[in-house]
C-alpha atoms as a PDB file:
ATOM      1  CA  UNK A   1       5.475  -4.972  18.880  1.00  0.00           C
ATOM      2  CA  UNK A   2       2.392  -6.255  17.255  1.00  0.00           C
ATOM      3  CA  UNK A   3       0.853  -2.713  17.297  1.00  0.00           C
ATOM      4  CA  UNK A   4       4.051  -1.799  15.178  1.00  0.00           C
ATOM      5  CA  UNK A   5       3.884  -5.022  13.164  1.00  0.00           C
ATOM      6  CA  UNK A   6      -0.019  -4.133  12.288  1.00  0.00           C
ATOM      7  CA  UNK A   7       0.866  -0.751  11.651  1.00  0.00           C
ATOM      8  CA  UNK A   8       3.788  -1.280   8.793  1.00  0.00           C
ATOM      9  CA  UNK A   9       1.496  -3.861   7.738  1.00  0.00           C
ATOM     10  CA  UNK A  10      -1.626  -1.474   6.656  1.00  0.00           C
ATOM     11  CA  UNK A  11       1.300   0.983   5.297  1.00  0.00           C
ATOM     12  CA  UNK A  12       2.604  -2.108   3.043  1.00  0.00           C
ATOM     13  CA  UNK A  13      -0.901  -2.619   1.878  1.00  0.00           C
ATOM     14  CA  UNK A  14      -1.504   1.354   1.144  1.00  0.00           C
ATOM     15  CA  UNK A  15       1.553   1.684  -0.379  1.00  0.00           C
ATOM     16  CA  UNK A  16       0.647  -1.383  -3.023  1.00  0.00           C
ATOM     17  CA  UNK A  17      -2.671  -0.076  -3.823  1.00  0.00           C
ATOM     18  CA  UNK A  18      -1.300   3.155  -4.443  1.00  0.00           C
ATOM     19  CA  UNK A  19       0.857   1.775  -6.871  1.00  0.00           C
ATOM     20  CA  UNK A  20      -1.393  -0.297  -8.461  1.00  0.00           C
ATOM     21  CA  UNK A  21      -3.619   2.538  -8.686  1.00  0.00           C
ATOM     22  CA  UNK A  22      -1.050   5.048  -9.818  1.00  0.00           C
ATOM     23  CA  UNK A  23       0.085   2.105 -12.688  1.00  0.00           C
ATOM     24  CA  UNK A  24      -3.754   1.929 -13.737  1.00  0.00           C
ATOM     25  CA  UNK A  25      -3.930   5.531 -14.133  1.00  0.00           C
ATOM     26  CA  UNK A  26      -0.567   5.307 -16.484  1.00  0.00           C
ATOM     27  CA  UNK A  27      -2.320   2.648 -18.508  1.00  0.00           C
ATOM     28  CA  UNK A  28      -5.197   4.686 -19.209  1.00  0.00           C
END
């Protein structure tokens, strides 16, 4: 369960930065 838990968790977080990179690309 927590192995699970900490593994959605990092794919949340890669997920966000992607699109926060991917929307600072755009702006540019």
């Amino acid at each position: 369960m927590m192995r699970m838990e900490k593994v959605v968790g990092m794919g949340a977080v890669t997920i966000l930065a992607g699109t926060v990179v991917l929307k600072e690309k755009q702006m540019i």
